[in-house]
PDB file of N, CA and C in Angstrom:
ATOM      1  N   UNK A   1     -49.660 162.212  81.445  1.00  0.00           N
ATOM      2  CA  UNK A   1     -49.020 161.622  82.606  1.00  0.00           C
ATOM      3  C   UNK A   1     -49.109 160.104  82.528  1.00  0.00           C
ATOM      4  N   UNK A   2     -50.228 159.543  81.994  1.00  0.00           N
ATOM      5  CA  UNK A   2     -50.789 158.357  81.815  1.00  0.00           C
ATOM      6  C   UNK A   2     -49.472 157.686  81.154  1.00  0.00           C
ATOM      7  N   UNK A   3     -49.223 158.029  79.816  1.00  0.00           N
ATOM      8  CA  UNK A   3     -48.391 157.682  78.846  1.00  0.00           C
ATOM      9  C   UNK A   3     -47.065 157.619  79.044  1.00  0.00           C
ATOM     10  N   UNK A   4     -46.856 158.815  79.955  1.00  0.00           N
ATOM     11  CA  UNK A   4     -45.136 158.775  80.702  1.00  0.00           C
ATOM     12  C   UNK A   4     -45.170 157.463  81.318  1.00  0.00           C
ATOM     13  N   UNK A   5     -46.213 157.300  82.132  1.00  0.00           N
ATOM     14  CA  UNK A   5     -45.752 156.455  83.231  1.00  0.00           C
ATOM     15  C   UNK A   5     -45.897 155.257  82.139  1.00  0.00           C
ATOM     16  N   UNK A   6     -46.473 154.897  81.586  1.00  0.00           N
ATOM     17  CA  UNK A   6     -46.406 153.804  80.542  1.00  0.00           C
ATOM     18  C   UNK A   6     -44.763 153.351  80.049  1.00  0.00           C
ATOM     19  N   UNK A   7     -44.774 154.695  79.189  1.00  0.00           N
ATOM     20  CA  UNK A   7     -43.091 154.554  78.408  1.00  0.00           C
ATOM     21  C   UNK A   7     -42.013 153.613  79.979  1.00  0.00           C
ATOM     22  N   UNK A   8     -42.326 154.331  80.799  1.00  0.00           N
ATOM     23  CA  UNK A   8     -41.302 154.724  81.669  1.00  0.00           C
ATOM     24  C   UNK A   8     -41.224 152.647  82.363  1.00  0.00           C
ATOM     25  N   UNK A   9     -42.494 152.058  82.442  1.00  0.00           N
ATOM     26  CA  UNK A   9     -42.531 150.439  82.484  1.00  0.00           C
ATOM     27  C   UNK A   9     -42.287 149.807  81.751  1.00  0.00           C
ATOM     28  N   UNK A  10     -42.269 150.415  80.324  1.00  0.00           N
ATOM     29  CA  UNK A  10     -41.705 149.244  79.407  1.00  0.00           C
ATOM     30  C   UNK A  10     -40.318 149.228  79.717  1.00  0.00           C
ATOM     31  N   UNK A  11     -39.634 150.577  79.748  1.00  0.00           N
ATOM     32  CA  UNK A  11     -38.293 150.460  79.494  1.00  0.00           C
ATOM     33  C   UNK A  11     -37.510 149.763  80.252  1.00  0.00           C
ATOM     34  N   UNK A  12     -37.798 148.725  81.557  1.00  0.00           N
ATOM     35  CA  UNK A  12     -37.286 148.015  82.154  1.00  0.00           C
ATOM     36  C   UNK A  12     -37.427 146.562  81.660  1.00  0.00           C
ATOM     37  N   UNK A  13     -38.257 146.563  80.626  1.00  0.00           N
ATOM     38  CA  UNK A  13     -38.016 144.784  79.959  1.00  0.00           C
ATOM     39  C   UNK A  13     -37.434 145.085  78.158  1.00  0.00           C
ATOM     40  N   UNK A  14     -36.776 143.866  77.528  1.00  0.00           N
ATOM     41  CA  UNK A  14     -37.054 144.125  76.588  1.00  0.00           C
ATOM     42  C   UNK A  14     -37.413 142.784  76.008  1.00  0.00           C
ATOM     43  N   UNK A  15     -38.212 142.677  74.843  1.00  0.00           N
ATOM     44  CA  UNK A  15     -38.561 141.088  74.114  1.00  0.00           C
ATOM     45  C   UNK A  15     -37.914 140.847  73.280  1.00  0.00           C
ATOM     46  N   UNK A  16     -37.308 139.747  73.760  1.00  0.00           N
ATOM     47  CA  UNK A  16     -36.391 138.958  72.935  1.00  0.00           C
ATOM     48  C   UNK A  16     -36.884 137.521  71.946  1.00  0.00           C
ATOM     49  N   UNK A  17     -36.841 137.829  70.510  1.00  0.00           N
ATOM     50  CA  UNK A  17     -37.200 136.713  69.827  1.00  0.00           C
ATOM     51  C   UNK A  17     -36.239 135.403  69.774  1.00  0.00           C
ATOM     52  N   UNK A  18     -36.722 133.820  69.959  1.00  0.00           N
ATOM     53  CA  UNK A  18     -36.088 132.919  70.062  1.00  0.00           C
ATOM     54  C   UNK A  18     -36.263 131.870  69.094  1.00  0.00           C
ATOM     55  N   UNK A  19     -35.644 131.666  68.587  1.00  0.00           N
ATOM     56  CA  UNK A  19     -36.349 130.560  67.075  1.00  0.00           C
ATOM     57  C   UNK A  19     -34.632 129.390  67.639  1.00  0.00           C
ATOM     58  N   UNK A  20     -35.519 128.136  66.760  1.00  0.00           N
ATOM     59  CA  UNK A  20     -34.488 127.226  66.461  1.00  0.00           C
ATOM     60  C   UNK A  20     -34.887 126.344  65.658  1.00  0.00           C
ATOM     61  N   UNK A  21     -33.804 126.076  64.752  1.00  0.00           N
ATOM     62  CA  UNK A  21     -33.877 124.539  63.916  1.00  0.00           C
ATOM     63  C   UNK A  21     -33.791 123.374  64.373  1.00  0.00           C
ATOM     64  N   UNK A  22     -34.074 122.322  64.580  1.00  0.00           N
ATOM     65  CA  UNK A  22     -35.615 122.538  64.367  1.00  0.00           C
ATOM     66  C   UNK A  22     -35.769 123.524  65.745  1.00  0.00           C
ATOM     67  N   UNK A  23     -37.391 123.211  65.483  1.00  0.00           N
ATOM     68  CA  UNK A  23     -38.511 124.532  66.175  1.00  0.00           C
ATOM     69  C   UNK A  23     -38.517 123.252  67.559  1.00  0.00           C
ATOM     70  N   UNK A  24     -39.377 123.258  68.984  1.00  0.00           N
ATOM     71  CA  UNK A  24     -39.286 122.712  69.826  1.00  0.00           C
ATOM     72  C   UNK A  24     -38.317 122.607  71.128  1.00  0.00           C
ATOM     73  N   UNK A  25     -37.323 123.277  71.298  1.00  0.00           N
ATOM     74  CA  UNK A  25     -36.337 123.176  71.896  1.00  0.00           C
ATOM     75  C   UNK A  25     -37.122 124.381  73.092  1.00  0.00           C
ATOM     76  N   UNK A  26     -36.703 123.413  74.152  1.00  0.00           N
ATOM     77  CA  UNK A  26     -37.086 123.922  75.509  1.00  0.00           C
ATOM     78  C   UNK A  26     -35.991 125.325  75.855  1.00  0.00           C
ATOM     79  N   UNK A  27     -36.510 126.470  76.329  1.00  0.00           N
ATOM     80  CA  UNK A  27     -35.752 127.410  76.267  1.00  0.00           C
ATOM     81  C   UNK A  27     -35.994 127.817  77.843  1.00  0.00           C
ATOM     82  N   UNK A  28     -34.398 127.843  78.524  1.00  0.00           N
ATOM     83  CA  UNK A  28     -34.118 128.381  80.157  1.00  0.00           C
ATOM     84  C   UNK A  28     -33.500 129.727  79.906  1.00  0.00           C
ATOM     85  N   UNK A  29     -34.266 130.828  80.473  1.00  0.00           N
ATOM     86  CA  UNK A  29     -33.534 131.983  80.815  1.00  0.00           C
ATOM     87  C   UNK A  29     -33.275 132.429  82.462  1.00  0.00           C
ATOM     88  N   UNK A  30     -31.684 132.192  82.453  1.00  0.00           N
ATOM     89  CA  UNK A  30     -31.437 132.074  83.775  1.00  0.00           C
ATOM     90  C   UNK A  30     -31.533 130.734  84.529  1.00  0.00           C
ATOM     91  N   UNK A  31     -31.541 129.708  83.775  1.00  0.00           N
ATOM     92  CA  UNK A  31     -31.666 128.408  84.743  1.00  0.00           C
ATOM     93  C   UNK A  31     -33.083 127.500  84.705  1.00  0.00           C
ATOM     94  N   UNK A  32     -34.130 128.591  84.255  1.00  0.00           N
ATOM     95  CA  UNK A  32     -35.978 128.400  84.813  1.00  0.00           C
ATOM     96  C   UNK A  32     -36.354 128.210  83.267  1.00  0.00           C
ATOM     97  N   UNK A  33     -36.621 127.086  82.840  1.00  0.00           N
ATOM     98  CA  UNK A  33     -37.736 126.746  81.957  1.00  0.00           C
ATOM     99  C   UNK A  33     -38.612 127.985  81.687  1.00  0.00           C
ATOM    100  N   UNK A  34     -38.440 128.346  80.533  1.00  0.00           N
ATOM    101  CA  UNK A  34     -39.573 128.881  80.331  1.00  0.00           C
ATOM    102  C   UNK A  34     -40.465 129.331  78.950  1.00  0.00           C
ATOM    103  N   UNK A  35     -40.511 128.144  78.396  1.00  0.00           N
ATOM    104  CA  UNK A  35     -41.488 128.166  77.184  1.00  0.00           C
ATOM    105  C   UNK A  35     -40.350 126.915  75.736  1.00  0.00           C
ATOM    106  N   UNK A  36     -41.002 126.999  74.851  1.00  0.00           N
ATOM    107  CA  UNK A  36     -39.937 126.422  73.809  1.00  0.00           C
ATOM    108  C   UNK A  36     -40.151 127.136  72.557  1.00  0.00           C
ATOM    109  N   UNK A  37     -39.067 126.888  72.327  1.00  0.00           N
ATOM    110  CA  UNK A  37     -39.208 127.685  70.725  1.00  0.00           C
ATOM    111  C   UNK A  37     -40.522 127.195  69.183  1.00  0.00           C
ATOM    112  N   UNK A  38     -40.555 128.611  68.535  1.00  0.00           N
ATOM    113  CA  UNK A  38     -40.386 129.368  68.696  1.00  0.00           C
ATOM    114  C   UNK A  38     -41.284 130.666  69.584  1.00  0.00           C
ATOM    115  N   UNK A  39     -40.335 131.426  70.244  1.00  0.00           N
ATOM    116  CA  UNK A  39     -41.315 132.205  71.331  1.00  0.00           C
ATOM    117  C   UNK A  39     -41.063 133.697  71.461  1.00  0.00           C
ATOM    118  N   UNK A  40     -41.149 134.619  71.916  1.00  0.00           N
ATOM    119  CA  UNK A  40     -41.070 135.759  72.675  1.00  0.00           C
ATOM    120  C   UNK A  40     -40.633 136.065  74.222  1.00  0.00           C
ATOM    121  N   UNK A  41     -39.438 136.415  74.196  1.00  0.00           N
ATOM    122  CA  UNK A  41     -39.136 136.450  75.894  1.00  0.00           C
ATOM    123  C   UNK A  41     -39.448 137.643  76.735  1.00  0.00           C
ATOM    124  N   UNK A  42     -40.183 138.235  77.565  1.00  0.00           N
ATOM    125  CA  UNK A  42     -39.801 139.505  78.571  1.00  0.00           C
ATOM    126  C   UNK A  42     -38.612 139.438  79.159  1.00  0.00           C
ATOM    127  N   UNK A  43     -37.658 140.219  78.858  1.00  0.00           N
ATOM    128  CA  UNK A  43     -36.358 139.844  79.367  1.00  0.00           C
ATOM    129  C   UNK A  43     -36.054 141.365  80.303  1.00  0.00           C
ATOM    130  N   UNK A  44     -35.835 141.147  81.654  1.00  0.00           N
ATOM    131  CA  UNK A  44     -35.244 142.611  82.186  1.00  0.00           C
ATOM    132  C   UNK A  44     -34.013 143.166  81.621  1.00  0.00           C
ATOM    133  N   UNK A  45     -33.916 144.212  81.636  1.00  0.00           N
ATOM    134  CA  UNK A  45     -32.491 145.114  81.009  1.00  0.00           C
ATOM    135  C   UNK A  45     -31.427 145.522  82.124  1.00  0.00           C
ATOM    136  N   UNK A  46     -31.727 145.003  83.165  1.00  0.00           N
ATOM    137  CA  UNK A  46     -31.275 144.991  83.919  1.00  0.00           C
ATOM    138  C   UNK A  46     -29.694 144.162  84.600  1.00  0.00           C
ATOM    139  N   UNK A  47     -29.572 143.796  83.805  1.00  0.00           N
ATOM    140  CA  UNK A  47     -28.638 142.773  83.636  1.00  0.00           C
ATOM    141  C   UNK A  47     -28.116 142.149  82.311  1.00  0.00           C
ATOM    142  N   UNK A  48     -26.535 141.189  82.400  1.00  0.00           N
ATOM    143  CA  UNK A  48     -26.636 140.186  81.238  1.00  0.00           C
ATOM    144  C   UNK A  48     -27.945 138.637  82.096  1.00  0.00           C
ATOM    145  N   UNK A  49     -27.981 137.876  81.497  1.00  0.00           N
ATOM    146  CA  UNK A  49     -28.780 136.725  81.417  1.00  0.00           C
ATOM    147  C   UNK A  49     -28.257 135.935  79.884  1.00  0.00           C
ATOM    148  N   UNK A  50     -28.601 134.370  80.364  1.00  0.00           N
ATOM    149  CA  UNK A  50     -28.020 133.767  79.955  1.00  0.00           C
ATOM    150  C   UNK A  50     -29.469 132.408  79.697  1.00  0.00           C
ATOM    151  N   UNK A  51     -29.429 132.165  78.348  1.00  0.00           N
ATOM    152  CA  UNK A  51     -30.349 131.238  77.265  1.00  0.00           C
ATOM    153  C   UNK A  51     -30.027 130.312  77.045  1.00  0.00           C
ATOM    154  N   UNK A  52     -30.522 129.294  77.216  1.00  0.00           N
ATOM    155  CA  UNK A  52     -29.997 127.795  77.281  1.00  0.00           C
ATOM    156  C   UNK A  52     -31.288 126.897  76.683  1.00  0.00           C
ATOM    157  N   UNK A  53     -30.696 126.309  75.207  1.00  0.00           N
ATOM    158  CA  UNK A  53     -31.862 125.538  74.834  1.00  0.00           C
ATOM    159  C   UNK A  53     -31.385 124.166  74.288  1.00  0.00           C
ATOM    160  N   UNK A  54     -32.416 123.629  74.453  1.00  0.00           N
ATOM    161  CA  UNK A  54     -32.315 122.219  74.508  1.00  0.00           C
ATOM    162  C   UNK A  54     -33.179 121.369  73.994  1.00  0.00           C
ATOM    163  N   UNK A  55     -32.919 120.084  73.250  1.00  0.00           N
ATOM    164  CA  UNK A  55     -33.900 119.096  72.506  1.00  0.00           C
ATOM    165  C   UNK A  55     -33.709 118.369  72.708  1.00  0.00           C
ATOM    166  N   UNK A  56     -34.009 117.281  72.929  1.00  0.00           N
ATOM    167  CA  UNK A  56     -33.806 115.975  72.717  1.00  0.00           C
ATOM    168  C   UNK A  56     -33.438 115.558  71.633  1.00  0.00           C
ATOM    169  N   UNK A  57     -31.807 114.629  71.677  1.00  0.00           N
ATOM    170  CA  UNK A  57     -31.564 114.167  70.140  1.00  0.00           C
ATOM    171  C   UNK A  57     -30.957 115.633  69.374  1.00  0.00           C
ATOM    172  N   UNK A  58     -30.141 116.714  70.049  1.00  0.00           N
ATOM    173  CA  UNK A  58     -29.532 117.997  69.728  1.00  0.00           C
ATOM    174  C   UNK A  58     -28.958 118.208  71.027  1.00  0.00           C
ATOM    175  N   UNK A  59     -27.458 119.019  70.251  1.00  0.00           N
ATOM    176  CA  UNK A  59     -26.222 119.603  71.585  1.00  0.00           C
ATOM    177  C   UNK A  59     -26.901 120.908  71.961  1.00  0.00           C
ATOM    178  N   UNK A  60     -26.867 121.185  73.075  1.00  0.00           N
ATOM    179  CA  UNK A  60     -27.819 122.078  73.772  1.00  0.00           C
ATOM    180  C   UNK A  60     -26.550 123.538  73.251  1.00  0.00           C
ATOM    181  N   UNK A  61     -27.478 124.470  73.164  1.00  0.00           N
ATOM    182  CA  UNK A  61     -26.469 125.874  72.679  1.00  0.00           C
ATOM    183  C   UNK A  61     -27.401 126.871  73.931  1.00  0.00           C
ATOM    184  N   UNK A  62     -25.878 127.529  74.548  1.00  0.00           N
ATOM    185  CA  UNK A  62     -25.905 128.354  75.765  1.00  0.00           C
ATOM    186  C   UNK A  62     -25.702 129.620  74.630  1.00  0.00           C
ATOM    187  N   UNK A  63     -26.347 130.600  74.858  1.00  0.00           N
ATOM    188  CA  UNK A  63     -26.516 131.906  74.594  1.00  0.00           C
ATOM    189  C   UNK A  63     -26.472 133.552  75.763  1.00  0.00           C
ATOM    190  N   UNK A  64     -25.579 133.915  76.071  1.00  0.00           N
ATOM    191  CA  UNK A  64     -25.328 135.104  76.805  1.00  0.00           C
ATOM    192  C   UNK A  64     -26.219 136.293  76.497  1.00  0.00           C
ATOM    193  N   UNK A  65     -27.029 136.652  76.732  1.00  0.00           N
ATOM    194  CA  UNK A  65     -27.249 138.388  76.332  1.00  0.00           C
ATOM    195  C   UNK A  65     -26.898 139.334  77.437  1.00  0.00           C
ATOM    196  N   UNK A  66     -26.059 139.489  76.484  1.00  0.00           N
ATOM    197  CA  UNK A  66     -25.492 140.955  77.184  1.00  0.00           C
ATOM    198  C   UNK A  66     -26.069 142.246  77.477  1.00  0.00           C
ATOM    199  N   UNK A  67     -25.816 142.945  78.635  1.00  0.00           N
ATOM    200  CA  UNK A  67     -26.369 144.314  78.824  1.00  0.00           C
ATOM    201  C   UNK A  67     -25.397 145.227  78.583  1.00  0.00           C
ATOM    202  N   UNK A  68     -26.228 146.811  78.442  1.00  0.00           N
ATOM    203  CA  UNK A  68     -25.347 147.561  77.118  1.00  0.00           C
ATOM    204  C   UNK A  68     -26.230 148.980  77.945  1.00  0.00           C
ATOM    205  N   UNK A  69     -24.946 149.322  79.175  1.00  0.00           N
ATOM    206  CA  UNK A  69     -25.879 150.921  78.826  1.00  0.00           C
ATOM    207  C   UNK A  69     -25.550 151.773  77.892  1.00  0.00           C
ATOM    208  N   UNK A  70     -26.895 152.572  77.711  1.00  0.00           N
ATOM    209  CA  UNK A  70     -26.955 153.391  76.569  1.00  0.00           C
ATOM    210  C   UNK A  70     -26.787 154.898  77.327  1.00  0.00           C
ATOM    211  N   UNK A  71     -26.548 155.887  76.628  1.00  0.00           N
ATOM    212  CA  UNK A  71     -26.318 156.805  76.421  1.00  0.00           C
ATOM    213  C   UNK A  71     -28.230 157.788  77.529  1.00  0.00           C
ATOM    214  N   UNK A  72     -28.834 157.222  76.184  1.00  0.00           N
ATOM    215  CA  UNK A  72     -30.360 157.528  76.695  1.00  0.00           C
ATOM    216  C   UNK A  72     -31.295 157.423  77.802  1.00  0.00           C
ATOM    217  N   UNK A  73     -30.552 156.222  78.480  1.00  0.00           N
ATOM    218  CA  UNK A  73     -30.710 155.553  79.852  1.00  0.00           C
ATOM    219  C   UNK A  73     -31.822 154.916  79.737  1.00  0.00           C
ATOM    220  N   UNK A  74     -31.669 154.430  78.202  1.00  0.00           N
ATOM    221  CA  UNK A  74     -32.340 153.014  78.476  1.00  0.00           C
ATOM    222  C   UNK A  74     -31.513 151.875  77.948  1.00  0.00           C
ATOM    223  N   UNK A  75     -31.256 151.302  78.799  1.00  0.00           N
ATOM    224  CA  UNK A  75     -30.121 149.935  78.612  1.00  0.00           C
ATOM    225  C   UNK A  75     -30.489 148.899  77.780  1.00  0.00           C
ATOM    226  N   UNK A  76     -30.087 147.960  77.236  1.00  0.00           N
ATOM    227  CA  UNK A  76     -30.315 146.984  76.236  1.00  0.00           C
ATOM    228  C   UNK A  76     -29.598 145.762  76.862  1.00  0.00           C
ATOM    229  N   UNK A  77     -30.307 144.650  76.281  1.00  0.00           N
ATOM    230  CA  UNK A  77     -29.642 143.388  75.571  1.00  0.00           C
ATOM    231  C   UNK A  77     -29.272 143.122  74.241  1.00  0.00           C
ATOM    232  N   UNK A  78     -27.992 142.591  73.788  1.00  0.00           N
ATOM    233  CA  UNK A  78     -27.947 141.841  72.756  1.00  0.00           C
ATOM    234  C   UNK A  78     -27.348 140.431  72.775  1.00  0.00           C
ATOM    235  N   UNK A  79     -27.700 139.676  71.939  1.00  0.00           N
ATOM    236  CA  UNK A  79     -28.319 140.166  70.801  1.00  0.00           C
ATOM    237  C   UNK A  79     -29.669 139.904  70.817  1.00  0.00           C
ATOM    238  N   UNK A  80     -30.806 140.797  70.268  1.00  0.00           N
ATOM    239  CA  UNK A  80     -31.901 141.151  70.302  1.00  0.00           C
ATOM    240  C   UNK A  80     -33.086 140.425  69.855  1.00  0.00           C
ATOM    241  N   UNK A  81     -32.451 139.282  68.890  1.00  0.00           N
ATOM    242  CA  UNK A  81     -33.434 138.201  68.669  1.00  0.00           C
ATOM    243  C   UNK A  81     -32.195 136.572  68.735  1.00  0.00           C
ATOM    244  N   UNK A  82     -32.753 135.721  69.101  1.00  0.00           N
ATOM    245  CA  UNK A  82     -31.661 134.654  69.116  1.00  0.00           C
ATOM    246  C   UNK A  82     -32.082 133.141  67.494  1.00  0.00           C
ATOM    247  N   UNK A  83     -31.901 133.409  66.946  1.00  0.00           N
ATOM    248  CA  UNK A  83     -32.128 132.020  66.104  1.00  0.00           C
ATOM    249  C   UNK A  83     -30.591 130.984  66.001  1.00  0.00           C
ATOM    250  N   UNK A  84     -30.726 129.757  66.629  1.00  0.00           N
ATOM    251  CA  UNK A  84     -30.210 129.022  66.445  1.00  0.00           C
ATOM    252  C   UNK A  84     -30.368 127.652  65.311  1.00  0.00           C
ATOM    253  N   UNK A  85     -29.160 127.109  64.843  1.00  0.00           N
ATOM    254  CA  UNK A  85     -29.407 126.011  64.304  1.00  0.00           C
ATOM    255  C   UNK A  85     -28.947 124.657  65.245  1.00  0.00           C
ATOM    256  N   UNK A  86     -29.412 123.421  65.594  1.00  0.00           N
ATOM    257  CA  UNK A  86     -29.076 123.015  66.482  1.00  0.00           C
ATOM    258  C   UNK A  86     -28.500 121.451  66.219  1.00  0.00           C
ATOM    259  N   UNK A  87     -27.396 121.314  66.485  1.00  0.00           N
ATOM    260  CA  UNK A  87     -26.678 119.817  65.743  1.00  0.00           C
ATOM    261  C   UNK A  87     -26.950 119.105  66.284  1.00  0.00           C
ATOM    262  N   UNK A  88     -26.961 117.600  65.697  1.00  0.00           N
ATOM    263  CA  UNK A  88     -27.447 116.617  66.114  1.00  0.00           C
ATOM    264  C   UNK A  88     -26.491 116.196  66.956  1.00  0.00           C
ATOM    265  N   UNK A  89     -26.673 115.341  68.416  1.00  0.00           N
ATOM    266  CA  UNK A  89     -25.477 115.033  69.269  1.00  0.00           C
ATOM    267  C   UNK A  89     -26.227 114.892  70.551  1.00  0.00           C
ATOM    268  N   UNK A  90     -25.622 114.800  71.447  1.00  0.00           N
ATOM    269  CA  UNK A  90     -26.024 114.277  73.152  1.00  0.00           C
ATOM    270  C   UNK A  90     -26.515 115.978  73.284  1.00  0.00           C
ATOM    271  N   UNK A  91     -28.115 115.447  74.300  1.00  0.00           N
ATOM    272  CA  UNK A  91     -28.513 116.258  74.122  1.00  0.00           C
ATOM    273  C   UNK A  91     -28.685 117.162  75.624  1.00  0.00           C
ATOM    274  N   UNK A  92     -27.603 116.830  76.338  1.00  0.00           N
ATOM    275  CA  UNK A  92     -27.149 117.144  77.228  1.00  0.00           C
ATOM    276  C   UNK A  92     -26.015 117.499  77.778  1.00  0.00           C
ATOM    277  N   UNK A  93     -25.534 118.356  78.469  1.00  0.00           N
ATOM    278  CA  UNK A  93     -24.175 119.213  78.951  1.00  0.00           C
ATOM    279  C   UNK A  93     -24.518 118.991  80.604  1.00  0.00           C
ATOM    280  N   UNK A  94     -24.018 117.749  81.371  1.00  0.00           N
ATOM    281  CA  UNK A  94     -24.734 117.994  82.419  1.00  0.00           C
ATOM    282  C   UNK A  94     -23.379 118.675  83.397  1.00  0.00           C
ATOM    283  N   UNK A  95     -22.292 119.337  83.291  1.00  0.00           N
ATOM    284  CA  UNK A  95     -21.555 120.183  83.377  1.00  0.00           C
ATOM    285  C   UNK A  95     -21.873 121.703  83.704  1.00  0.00           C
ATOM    286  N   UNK A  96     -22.149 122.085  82.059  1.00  0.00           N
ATOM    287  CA  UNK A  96     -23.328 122.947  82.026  1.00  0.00           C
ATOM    288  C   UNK A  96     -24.400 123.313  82.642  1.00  0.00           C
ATOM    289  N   UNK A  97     -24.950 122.566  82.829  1.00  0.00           N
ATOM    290  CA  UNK A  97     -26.353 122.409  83.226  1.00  0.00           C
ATOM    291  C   UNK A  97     -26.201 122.528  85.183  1.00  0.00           C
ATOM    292  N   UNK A  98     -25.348 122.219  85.576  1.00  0.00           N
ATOM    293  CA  UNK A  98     -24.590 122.217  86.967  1.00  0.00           C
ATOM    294  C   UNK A  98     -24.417 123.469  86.810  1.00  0.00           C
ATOM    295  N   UNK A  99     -23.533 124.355  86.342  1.00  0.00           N
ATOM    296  CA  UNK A  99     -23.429 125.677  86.800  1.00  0.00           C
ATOM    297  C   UNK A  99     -24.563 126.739  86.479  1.00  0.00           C
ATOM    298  N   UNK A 100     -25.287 126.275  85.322  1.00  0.00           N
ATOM    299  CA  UNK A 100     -25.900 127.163  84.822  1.00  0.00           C
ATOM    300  C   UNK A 100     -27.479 127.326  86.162  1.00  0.00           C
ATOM    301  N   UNK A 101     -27.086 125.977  86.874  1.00  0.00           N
ATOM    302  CA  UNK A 101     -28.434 125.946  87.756  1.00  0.00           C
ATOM    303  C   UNK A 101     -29.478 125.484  86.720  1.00  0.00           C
ATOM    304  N   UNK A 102     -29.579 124.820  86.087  1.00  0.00           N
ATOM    305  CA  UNK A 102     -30.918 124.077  85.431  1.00  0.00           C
ATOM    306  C   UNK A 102     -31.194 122.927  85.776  1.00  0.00           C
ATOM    307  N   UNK A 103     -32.482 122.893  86.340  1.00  0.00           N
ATOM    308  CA  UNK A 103     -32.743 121.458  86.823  1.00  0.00           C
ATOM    309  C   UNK A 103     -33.612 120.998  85.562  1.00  0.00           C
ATOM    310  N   UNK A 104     -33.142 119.942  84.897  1.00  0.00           N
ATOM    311  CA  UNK A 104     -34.004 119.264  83.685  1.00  0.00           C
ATOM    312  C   UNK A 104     -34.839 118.223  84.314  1.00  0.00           C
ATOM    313  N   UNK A 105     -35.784 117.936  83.715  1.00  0.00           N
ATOM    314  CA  UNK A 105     -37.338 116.554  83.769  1.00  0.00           C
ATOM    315  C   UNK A 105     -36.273 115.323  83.827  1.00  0.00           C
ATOM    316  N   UNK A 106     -36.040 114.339  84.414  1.00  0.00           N
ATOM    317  CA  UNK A 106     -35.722 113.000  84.140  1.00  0.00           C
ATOM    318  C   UNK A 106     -36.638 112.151  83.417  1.00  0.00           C
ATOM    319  N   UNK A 107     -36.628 111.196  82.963  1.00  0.00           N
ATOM    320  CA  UNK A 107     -37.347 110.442  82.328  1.00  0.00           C
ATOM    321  C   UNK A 107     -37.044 109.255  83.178  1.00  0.00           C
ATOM    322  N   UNK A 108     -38.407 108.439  83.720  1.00  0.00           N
ATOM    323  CA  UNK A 108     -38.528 107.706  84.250  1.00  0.00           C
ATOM    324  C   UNK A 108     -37.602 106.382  83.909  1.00  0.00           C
ATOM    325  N   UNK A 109     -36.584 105.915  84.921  1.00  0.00           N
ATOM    326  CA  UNK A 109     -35.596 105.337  84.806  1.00  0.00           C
ATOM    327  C   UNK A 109     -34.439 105.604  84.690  1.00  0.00           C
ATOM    328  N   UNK A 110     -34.224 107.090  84.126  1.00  0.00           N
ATOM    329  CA  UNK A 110     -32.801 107.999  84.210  1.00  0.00           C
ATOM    330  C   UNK A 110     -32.536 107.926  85.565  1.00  0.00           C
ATOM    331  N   UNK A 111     -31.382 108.243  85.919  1.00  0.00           N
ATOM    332  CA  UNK A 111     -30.356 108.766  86.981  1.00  0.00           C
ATOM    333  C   UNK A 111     -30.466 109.600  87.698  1.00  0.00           C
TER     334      UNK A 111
END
């Protein structure tokens, strides 16, 4: 019974691997800071959600994971691990960053 009820809590998250070139890039799932690469996400299956990472001195790359019911009735995200490479360029989308709901750190003297 122990073990059911076990199986039965995981199957509402799944971990999502996040890498980037370089390594360091602040990673938002859903808007909220939460860790930088490279990392491990608890991600609910409950939904799509949406990955947003960012460096300083690199164009920030928005990432979707999609939800996927399954057959088994346990639902998924993909894609299942995210590695990005990240180009050099403004390292901000503040467009983006407006809808996506991310509030970024200013740096003392910014805007």
């Amino acid at each position: 019974m122990v073990a059911a009820a076990g199986l039965c809590g995981c199957s509402h998250y799944q971990y999502v691997g996040v890498t980037s070139d370089p390594p360091g890039a602040t990673v938002y799932l859903d808007g909220e800071a939460v860790g930088k690469t490279p990392t491990e996400l608890e991600v609910g299956r409950d939904g799509a959600h949406t990955l947003y990472l960012k460096r300083e001195g690199y164009k920030p790359e928005l990432v979707l994971l999609e939800h996927h019911e399954a057959n088994d009735g346990i639902d998924f995200l993909t894609p299942a691990d995210v590695a990005k490479r990240l180009s050099p360029g403004p390292s901000s989308d503040p467009e983006l960053e407006r809808q996506l709901k991310i509030t970024v750190d200013k740096k003392p003297g910014e805007n």
